[in-house]
C-alpha atoms as a PDB file:
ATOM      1  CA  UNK A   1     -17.074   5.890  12.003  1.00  0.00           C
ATOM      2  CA  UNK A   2     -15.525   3.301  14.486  1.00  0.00           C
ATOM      3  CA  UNK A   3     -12.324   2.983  14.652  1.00  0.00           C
ATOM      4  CA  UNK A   4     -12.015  -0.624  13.831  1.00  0.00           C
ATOM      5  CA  UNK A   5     -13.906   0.008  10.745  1.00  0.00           C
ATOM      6  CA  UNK A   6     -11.232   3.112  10.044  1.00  0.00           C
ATOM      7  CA  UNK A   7      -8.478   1.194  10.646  1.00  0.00           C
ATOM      8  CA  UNK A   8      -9.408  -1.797   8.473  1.00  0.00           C
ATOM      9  CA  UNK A   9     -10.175   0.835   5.930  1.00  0.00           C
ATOM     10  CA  UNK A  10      -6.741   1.785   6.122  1.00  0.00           C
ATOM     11  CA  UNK A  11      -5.419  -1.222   5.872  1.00  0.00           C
ATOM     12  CA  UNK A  12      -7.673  -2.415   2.876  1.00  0.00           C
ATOM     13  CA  UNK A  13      -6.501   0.654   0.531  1.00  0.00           C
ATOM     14  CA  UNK A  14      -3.103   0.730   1.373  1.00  0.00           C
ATOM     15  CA  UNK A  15      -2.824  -2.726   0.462  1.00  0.00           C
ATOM     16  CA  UNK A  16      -5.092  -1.704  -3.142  1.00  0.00           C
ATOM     17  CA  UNK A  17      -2.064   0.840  -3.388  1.00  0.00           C
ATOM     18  CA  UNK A  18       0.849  -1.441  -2.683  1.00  0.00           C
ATOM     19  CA  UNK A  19      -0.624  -4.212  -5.122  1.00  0.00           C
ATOM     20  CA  UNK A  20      -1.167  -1.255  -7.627  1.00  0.00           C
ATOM     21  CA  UNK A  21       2.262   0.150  -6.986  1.00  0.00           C
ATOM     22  CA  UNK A  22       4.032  -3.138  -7.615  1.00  0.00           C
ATOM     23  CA  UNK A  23       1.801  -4.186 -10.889  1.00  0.00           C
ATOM     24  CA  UNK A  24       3.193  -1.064 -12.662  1.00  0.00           C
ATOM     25  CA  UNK A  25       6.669  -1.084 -11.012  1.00  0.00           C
ATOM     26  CA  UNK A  26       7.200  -4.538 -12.417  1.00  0.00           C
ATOM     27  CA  UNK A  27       6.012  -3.410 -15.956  1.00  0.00           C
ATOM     28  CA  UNK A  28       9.218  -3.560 -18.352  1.00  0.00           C
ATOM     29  CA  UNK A  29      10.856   0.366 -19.683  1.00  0.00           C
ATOM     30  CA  UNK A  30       9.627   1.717 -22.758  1.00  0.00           C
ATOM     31  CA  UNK A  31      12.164   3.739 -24.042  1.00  0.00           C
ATOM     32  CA  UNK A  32      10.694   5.848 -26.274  1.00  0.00           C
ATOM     33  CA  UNK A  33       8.065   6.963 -24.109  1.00  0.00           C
ATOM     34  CA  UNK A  34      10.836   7.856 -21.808  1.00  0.00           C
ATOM     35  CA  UNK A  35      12.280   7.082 -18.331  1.00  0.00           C
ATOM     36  CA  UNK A  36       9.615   6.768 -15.592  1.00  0.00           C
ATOM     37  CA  UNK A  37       9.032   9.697 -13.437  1.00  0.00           C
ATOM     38  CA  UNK A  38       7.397   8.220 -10.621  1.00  0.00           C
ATOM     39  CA  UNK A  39       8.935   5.874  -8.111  1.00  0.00           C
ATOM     40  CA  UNK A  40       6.423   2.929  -8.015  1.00  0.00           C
ATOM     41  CA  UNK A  41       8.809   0.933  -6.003  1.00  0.00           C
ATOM     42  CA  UNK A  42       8.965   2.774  -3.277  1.00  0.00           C
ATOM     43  CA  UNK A  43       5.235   3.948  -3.116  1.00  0.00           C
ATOM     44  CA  UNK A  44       4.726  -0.244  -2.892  1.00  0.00           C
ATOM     45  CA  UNK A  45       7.104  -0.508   0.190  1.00  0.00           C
ATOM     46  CA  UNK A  46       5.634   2.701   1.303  1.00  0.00           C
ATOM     47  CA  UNK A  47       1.782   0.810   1.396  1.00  0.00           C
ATOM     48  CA  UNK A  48       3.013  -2.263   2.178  1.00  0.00           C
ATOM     49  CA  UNK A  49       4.199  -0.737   5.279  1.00  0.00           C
ATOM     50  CA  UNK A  50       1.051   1.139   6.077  1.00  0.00           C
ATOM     51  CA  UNK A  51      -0.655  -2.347   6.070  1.00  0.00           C
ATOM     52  CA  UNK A  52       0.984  -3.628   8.140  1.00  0.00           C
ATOM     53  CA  UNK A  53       0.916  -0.903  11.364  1.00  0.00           C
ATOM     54  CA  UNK A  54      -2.489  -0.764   9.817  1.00  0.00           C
ATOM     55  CA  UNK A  55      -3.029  -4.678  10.711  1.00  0.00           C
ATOM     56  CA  UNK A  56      -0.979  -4.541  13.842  1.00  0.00           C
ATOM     57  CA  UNK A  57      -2.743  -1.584  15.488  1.00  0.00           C
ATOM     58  CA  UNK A  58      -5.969  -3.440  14.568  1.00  0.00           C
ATOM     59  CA  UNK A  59      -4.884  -6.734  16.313  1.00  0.00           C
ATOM     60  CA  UNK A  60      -4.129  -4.134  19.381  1.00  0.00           C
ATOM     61  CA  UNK A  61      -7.780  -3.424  18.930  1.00  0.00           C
ATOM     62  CA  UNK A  62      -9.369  -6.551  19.629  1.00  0.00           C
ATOM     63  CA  UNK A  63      -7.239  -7.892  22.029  1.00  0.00           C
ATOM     64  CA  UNK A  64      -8.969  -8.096  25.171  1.00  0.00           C
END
């Protein structure tokens, strides 16, 4: 695999994590089920970031 391809890869499902991240982080408590265990905030900055060095290191690639 090229590494263009790899690093758009990268970017693409970090991004599909980030999105997916911040769709269930923004869902409101339910108390009786019980407090929530994982931290979906922070896995969304967490992808979000990835993305973006993702992106970045991409434009480094086709610059000429």
């Amino acid at each position: 695999m090229s590494e263009p391809v790899l690093t758009l890869s990268v970017a693409a499902s970090s991004a599909l994590v980030a999105v997916f991240a911040g769709w269930r982080g923004a869902r409101p408590p339910n108390p009786l089920r019980g407090p929530r265990l994982i931290p979906w905030r922070v896995i969304m900055v967490a992808g979000t970031a990835v993305a973006l060095f993702a992106l970045a290191h991409m434009l480094e690639l086709v610059r000429p």
